[in-house]
PDB file of N, CA and C in Angstrom:
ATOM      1  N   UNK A   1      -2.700-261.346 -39.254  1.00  0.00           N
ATOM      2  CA  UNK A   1      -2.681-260.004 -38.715  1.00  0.00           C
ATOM      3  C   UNK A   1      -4.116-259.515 -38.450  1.00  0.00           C
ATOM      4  N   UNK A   2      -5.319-259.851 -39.299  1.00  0.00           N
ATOM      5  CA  UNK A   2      -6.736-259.414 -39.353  1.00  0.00           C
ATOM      6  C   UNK A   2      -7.278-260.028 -38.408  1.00  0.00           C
ATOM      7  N   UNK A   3      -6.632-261.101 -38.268  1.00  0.00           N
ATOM      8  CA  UNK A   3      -7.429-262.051 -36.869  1.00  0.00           C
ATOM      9  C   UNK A   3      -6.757-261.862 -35.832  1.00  0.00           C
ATOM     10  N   UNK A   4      -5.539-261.467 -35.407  1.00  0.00           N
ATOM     11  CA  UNK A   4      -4.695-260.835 -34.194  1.00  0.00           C
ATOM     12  C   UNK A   4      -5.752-259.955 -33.698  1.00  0.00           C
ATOM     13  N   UNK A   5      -6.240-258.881 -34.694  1.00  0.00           N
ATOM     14  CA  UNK A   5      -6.625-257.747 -34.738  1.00  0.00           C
ATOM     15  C   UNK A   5      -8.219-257.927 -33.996  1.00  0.00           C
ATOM     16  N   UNK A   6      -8.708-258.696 -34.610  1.00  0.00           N
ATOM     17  CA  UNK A   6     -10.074-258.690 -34.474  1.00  0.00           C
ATOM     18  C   UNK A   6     -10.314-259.680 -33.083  1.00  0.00           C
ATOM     19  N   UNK A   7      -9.156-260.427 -32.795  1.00  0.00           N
ATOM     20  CA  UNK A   7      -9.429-261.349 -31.456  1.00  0.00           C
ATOM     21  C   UNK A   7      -9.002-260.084 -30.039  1.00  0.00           C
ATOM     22  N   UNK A   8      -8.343-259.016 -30.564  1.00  0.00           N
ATOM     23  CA  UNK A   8      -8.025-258.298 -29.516  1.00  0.00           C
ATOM     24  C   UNK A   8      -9.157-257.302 -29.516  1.00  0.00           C
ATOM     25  N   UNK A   9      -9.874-256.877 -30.576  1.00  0.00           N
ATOM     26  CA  UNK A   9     -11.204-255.956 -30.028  1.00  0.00           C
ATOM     27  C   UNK A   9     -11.993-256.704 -29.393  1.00  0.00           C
ATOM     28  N   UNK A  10     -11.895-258.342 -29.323  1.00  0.00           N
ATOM     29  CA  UNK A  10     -12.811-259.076 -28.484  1.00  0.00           C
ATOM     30  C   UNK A  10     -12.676-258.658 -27.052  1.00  0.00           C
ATOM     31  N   UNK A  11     -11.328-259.044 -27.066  1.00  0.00           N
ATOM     32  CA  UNK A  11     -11.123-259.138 -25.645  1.00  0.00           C
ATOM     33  C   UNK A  11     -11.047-257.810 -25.060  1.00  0.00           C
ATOM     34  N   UNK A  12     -10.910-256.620 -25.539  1.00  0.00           N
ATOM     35  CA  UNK A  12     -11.091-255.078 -25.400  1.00  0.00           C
ATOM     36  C   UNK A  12     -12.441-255.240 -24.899  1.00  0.00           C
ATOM     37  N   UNK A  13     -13.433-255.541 -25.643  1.00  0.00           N
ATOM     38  CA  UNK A  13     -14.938-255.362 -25.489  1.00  0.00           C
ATOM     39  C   UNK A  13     -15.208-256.104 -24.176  1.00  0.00           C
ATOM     40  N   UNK A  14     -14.746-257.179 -23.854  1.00  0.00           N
ATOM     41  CA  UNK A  14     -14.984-258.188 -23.129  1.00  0.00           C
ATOM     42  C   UNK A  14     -14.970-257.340 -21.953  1.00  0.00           C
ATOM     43  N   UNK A  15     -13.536-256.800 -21.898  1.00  0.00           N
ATOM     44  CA  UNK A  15     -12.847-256.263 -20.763  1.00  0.00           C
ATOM     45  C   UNK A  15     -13.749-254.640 -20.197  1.00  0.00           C
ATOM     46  N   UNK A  16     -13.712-254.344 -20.761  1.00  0.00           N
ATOM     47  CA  UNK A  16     -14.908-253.150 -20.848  1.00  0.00           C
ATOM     48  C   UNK A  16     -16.107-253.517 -20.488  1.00  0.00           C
ATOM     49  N   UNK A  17     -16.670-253.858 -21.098  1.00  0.00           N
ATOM     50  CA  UNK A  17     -17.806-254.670 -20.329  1.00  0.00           C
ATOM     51  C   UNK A  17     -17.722-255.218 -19.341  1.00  0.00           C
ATOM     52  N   UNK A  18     -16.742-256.015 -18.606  1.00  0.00           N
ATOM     53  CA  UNK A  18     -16.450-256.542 -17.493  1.00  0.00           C
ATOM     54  C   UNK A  18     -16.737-255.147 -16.260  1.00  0.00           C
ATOM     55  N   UNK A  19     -15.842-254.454 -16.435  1.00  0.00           N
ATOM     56  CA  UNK A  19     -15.395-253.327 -15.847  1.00  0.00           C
ATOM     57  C   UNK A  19     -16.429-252.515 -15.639  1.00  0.00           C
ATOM     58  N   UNK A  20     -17.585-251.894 -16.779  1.00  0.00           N
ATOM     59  CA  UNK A  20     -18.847-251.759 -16.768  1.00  0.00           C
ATOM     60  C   UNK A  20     -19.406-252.101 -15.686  1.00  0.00           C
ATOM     61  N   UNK A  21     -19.296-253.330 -15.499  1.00  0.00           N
ATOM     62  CA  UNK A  21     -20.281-254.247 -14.393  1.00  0.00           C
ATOM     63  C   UNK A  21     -19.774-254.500 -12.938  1.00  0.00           C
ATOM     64  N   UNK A  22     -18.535-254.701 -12.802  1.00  0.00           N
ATOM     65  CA  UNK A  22     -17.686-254.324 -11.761  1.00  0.00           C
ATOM     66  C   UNK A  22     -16.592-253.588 -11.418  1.00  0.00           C
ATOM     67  N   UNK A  23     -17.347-252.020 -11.563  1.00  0.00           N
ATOM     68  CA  UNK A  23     -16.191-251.489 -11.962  1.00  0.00           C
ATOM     69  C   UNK A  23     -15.432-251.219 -10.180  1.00  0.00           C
ATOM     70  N   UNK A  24     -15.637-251.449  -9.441  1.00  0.00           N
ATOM     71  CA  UNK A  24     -14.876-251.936  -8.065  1.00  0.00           C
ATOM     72  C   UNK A  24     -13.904-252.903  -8.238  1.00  0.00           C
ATOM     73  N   UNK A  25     -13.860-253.736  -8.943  1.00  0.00           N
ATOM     74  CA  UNK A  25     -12.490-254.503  -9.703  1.00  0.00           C
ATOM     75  C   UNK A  25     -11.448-254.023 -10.843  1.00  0.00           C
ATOM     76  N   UNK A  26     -11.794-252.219 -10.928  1.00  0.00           N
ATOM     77  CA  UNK A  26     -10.873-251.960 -12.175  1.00  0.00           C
ATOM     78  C   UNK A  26      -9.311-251.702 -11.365  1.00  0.00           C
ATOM     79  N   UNK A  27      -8.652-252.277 -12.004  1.00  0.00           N
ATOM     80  CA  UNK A  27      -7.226-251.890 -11.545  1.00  0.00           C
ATOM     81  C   UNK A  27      -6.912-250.001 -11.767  1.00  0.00           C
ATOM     82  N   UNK A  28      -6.102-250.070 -10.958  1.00  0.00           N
ATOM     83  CA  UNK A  28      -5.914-247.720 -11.001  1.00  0.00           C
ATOM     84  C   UNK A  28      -5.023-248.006 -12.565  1.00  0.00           C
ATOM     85  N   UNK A  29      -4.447-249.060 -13.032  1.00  0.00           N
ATOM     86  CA  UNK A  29      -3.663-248.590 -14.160  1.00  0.00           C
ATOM     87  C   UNK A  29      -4.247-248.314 -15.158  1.00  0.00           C
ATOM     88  N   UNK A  30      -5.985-248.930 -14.947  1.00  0.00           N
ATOM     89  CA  UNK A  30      -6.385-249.243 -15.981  1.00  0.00           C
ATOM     90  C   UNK A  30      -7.496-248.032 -15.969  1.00  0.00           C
ATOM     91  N   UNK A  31      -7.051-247.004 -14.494  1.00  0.00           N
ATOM     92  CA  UNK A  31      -8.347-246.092 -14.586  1.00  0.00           C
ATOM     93  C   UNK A  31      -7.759-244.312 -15.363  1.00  0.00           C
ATOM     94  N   UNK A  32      -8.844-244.028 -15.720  1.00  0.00           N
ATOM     95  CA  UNK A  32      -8.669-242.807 -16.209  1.00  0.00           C
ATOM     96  C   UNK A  32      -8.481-242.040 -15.038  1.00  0.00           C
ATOM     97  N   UNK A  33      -8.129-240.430 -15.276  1.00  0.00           N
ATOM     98  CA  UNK A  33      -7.434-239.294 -14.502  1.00  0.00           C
ATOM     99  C   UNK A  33      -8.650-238.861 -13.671  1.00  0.00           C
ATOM    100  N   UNK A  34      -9.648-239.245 -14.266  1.00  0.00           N
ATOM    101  CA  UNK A  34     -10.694-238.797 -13.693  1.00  0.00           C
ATOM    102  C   UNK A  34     -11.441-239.912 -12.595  1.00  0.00           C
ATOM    103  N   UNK A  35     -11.230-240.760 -12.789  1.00  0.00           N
ATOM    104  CA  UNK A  35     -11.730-241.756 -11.963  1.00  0.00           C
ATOM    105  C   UNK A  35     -11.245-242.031 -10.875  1.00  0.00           C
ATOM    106  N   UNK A  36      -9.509-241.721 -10.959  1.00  0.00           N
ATOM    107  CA  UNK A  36      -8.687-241.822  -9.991  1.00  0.00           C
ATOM    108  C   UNK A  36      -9.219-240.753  -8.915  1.00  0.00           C
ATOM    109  N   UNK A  37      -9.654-239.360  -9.283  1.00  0.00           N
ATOM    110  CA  UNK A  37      -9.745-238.598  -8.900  1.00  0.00           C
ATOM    111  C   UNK A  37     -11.055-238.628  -8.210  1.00  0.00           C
ATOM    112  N   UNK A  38     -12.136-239.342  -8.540  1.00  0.00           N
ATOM    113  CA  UNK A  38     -13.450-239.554  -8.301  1.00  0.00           C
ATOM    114  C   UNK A  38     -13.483-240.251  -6.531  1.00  0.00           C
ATOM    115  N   UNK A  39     -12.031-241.417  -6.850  1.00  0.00           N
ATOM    116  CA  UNK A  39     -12.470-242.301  -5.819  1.00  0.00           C
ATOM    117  C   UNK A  39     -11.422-241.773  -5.129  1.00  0.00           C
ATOM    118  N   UNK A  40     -10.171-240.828  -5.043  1.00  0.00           N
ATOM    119  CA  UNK A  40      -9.609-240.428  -3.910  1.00  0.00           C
ATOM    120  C   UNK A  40     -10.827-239.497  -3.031  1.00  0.00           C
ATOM    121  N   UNK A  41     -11.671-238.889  -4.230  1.00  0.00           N
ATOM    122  CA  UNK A  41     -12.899-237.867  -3.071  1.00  0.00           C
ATOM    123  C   UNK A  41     -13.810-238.892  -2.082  1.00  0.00           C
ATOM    124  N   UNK A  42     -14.036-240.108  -2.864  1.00  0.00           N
ATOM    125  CA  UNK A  42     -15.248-240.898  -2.338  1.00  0.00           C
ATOM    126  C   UNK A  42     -13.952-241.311  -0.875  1.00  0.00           C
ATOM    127  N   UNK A  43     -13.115-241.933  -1.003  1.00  0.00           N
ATOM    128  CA  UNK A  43     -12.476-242.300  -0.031  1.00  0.00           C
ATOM    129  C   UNK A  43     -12.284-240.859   1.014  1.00  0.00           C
ATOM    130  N   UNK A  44     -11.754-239.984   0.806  1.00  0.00           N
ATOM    131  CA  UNK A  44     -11.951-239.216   2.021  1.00  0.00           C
ATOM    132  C   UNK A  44     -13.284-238.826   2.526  1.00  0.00           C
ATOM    133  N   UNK A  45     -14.260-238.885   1.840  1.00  0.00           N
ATOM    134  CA  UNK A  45     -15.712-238.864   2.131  1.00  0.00           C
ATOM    135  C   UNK A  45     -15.883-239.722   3.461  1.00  0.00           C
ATOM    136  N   UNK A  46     -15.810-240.901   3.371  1.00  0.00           N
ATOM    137  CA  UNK A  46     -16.054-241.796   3.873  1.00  0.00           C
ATOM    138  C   UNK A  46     -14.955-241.689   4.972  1.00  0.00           C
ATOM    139  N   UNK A  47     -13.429-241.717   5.133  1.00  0.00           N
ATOM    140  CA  UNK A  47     -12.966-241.202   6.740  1.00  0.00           C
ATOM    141  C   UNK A  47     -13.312-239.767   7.284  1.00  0.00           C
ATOM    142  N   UNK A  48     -13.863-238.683   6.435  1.00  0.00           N
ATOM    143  CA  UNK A  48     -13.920-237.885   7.005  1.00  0.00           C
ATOM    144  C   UNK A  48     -15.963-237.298   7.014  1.00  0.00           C
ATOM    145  N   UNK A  49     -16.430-238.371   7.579  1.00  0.00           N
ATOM    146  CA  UNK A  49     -17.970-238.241   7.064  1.00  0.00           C
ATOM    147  C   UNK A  49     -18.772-237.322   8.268  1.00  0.00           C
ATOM    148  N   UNK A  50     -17.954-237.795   9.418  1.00  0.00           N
ATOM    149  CA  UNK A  50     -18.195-236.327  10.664  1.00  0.00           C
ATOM    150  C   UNK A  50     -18.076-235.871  10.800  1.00  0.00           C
ATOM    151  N   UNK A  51     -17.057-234.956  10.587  1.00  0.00           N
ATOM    152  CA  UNK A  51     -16.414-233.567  10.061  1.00  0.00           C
ATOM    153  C   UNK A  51     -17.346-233.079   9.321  1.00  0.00           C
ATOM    154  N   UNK A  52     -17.712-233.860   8.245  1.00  0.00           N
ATOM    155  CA  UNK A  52     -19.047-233.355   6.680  1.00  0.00           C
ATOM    156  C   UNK A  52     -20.330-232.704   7.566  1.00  0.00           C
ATOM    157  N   UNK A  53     -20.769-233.939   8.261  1.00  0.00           N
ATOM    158  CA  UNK A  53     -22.267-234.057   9.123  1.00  0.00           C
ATOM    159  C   UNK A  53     -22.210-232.868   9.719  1.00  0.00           C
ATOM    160  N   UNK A  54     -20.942-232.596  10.807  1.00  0.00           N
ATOM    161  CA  UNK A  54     -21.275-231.607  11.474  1.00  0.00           C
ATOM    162  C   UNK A  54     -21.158-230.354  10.825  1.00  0.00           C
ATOM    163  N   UNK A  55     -20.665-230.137   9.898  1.00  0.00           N
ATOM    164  CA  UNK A  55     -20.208-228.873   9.293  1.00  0.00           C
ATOM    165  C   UNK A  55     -22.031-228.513   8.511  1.00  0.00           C
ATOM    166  N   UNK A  56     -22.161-229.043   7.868  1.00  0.00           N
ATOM    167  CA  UNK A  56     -23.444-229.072   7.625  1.00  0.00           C
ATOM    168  C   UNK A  56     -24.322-228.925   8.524  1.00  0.00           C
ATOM    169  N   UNK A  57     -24.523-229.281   9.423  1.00  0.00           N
ATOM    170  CA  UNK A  57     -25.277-228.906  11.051  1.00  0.00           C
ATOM    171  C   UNK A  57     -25.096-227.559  11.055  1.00  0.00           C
ATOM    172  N   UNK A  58     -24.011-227.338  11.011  1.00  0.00           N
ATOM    173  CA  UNK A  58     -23.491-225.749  11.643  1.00  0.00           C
ATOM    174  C   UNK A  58     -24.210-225.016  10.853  1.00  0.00           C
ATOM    175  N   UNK A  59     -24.027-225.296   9.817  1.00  0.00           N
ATOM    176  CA  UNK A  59     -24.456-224.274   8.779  1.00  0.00           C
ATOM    177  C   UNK A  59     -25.909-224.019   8.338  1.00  0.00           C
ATOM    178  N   UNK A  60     -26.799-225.190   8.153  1.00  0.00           N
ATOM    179  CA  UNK A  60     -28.396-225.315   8.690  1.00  0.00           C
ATOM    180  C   UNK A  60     -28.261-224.210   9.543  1.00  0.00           C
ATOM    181  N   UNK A  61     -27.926-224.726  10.684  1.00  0.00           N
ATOM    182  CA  UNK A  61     -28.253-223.798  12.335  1.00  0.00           C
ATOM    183  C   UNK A  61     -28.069-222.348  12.045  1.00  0.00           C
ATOM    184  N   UNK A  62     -27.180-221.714  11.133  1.00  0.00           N
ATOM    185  CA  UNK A  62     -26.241-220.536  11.262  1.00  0.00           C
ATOM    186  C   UNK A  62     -27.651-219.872  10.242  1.00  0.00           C
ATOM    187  N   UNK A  63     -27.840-220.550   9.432  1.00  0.00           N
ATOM    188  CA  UNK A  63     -28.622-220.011   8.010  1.00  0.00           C
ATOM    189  C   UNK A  63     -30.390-219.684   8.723  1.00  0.00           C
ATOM    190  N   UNK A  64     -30.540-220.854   9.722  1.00  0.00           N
ATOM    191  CA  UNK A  64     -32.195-220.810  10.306  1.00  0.00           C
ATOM    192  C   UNK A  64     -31.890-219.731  11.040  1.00  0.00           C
ATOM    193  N   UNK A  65     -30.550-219.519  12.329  1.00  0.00           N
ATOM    194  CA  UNK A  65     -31.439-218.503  12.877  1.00  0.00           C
ATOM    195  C   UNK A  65     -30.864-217.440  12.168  1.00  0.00           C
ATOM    196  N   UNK A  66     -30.360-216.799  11.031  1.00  0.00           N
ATOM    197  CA  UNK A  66     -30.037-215.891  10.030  1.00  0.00           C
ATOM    198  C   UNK A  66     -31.720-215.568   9.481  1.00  0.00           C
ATOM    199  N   UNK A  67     -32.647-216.493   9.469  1.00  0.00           N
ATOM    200  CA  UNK A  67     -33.495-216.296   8.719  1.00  0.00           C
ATOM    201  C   UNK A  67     -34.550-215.952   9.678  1.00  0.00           C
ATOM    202  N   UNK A  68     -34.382-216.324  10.999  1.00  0.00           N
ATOM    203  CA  UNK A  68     -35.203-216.564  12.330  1.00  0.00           C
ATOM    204  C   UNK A  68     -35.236-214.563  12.909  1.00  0.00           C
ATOM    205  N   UNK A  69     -33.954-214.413  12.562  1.00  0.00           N
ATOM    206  CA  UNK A  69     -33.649-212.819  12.995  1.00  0.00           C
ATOM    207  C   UNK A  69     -33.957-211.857  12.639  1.00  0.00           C
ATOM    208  N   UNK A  70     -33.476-212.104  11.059  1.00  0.00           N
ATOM    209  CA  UNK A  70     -34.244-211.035   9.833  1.00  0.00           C
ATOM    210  C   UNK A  70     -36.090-211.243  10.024  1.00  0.00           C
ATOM    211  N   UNK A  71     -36.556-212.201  10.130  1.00  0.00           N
ATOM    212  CA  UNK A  71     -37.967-212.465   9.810  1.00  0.00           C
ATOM    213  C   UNK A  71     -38.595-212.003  11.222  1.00  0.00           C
ATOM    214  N   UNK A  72     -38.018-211.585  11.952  1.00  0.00           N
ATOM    215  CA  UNK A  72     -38.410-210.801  13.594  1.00  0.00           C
ATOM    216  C   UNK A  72     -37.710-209.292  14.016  1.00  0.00           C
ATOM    217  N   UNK A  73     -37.277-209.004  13.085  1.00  0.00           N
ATOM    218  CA  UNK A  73     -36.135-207.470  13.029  1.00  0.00           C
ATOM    219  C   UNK A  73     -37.260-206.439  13.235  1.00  0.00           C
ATOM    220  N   UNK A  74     -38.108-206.316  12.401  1.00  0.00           N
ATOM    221  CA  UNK A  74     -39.325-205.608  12.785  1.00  0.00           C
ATOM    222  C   UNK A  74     -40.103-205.193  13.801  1.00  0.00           C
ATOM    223  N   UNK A  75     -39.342-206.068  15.269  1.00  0.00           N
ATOM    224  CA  UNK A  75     -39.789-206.129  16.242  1.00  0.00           C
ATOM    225  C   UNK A  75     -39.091-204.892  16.819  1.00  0.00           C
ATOM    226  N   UNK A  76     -38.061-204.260  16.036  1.00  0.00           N
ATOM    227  CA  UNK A  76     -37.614-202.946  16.851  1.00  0.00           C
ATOM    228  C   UNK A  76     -38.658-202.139  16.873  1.00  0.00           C
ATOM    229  N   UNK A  77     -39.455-202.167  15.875  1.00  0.00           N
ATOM    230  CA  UNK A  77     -40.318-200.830  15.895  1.00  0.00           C
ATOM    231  C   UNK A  77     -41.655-201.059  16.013  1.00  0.00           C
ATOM    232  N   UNK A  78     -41.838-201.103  17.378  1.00  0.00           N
ATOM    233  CA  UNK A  78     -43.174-201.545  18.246  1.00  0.00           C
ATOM    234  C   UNK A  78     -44.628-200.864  17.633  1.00  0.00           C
ATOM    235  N   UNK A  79     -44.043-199.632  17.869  1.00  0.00           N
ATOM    236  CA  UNK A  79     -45.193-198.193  17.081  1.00  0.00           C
ATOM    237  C   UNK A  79     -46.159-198.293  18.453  1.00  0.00           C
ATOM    238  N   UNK A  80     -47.286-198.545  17.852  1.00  0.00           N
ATOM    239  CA  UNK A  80     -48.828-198.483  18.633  1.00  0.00           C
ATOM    240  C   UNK A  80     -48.748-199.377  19.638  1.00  0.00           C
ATOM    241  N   UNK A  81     -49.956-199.302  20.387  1.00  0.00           N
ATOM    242  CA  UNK A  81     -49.787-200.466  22.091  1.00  0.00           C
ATOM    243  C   UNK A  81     -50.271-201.166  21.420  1.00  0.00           C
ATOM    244  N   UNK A  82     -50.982-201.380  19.905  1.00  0.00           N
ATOM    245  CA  UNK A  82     -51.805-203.023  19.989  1.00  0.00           C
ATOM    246  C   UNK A  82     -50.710-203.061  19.047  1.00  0.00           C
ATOM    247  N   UNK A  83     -50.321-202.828  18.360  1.00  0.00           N
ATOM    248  CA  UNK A  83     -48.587-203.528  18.095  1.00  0.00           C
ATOM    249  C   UNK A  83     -47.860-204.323  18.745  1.00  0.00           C
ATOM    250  N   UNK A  84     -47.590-203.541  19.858  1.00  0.00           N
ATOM    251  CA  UNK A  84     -46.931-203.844  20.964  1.00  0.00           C
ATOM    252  C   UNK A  84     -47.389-205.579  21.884  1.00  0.00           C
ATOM    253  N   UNK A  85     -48.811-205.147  21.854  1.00  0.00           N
ATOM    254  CA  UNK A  85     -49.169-206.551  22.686  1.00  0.00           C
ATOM    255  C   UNK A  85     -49.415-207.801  21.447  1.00  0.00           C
ATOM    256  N   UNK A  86     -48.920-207.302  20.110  1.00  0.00           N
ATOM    257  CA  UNK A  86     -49.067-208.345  19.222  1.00  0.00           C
ATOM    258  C   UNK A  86     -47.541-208.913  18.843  1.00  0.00           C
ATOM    259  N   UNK A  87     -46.888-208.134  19.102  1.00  0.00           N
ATOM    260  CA  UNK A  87     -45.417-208.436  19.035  1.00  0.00           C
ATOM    261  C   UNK A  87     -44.554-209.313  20.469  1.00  0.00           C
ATOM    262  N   UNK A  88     -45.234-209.145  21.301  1.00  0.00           N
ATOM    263  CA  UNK A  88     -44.580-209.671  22.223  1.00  0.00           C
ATOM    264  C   UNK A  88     -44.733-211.322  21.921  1.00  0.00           C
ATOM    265  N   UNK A  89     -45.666-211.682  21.908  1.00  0.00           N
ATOM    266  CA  UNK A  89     -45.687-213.321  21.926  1.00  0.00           C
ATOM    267  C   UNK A  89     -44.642-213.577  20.809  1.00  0.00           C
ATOM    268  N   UNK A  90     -44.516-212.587  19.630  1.00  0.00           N
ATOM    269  CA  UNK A  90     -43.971-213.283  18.460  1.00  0.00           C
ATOM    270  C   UNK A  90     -41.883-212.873  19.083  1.00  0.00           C
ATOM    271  N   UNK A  91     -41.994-211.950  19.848  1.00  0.00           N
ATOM    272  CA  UNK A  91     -40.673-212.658  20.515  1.00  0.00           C
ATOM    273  C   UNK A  91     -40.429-213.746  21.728  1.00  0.00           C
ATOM    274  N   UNK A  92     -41.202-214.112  22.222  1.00  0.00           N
ATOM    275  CA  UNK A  92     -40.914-214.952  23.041  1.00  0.00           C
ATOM    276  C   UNK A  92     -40.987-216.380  21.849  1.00  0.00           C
ATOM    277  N   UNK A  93     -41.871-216.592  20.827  1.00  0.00           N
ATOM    278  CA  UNK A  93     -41.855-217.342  19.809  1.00  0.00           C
ATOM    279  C   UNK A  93     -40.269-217.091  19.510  1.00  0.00           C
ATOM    280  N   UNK A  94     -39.703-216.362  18.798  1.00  0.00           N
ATOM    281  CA  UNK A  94     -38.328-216.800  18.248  1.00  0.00           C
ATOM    282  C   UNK A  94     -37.557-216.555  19.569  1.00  0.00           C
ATOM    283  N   UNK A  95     -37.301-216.428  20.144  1.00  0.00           N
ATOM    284  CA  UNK A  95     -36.576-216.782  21.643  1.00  0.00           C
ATOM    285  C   UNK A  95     -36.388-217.978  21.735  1.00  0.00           C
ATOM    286  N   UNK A  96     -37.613-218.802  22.228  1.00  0.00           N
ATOM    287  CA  UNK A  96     -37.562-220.075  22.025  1.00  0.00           C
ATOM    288  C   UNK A  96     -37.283-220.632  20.949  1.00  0.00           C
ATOM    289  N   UNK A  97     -37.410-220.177  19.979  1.00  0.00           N
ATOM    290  CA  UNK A  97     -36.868-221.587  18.827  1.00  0.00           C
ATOM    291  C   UNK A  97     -35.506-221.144  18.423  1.00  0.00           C
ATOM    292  N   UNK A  98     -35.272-219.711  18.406  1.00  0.00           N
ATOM    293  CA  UNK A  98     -33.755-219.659  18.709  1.00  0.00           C
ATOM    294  C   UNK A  98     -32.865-220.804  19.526  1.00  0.00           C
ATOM    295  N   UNK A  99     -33.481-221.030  20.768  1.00  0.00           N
ATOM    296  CA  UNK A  99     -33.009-221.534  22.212  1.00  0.00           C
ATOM    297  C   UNK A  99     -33.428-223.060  21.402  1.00  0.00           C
ATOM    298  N   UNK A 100     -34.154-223.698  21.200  1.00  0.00           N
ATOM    299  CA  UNK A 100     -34.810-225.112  20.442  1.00  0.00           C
ATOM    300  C   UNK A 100     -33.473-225.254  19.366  1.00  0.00           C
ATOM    301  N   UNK A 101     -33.269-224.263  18.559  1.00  0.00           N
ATOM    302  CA  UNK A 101     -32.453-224.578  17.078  1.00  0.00           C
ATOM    303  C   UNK A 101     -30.783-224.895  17.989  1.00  0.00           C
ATOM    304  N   UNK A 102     -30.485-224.048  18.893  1.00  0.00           N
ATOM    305  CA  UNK A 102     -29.090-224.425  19.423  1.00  0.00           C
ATOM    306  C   UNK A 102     -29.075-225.516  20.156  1.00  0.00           C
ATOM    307  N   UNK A 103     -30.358-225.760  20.441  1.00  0.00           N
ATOM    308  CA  UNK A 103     -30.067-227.024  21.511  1.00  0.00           C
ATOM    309  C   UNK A 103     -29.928-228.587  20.827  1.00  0.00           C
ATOM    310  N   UNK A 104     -30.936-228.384  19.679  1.00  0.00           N
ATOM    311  CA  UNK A 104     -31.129-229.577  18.650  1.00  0.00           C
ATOM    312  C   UNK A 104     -29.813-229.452  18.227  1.00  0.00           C
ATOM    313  N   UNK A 105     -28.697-228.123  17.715  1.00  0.00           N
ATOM    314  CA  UNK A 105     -27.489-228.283  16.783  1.00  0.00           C
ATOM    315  C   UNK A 105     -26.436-228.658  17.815  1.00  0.00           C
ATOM    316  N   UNK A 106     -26.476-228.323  18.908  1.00  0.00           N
ATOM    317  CA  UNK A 106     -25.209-229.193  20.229  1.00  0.00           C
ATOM    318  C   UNK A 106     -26.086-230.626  20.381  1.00  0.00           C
ATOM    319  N   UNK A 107     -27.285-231.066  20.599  1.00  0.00           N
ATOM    320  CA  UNK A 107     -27.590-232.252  20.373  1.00  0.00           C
ATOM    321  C   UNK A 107     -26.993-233.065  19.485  1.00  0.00           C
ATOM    322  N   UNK A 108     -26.797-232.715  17.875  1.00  0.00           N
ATOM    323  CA  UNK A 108     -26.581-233.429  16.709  1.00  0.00           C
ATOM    324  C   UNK A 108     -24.909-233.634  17.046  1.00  0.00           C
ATOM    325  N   UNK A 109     -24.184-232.377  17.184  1.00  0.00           N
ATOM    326  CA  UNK A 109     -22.998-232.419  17.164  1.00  0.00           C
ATOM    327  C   UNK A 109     -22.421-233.433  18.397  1.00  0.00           C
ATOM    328  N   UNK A 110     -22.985-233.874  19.698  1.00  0.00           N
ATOM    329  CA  UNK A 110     -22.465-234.429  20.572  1.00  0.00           C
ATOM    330  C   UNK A 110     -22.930-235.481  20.147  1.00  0.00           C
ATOM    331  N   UNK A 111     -23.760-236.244  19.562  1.00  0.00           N
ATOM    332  CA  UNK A 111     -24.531-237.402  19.111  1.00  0.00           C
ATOM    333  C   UNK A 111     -23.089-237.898  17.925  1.00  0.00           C
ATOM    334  N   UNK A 112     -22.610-236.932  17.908  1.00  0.00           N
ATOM    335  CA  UNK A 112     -21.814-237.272  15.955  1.00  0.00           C
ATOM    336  C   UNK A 112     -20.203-237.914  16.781  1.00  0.00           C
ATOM    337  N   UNK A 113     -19.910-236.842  17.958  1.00  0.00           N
ATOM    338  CA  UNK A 113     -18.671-236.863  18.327  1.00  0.00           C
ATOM    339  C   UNK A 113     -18.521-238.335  19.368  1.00  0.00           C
ATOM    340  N   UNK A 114     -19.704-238.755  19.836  1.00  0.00           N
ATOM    341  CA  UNK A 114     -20.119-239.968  21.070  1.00  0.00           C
ATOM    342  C   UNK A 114     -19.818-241.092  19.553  1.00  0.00           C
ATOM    343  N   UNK A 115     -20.050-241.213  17.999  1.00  0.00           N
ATOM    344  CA  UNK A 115     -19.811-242.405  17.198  1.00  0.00           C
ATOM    345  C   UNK A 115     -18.369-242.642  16.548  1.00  0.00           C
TER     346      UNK A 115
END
C-alpha cells in the first residue's frame, strides 16, 4: 500500500512537471477552470486580432485629437493683435495634424481590412 502510494506521487510529480514544460500538451480534463478560461480568451484573441487593432486605432485617434482640442481651446479668446498673430500659426498647426491624425487612422484601418 506505501509503495502503491509513493510510486503514484512519482508519477503525479512526473506528470506535473511534464505539463510545466509543455503545457500546450495539457489535456482540458486535466486543466483547471481557470486555464480553460485563459485559453478560450487567447483563442478568440487570435481570430478576432483586427477587430482588437482597429478598435485600438480608434481610440488612440479619438483620445489625440481629444487632447489636440482641449490643448488649442484657448484659441477662442484671441484678446490683443499680437495674440492674435501668435495664435494663428498655432491653428493652422492643429488643423493640420488634426487632418495628419485622421489620415494616418483611415490609413491603419484600410491597411488592417486589405489583410
Amino acid at each position: 500500500m506505501r509503495i502503491d502510494g509513493d510510486v503514484a506521487d512519482v508519477i503525479n510529480k512526473s506528470k506535473n512537471d511534464f505539463y510545466e514544460k509543455y503545457e500546450y500538451l495539457k489535456p482540458d480534463i486535466e486543466k483547471s477552470w481557470l486555464e480553460e478560461k485563459v485559453d478560450n480568451a487567447c483563442e478568440w484573441c487570435k481570430e478576432h486580432w483586427k477587430e482588437i487593432l482597429i478598435t485600438v486605432t480608434i481610440v488612440i485617434g479619438a483620445v489625440l485629437a481629444i487632447a489636440m482640442v482641449t490643448s488649442v481651446s484657448k484659441l477662442a479668446n484671441f484678446g490683443t493683435s499680437n495674440q492674435l498673430l501668435i495664435n494663428i500659426p498655432r491653428t493652422f498647426e492643429f488643423t493640420s495634424g488634426l487632418s495628419g491624425l485622421f489620415s494616418l487612422n483611415g490609413s491603419i484601418i484600410n491597411w488592417l481590412k486589405e489583410k
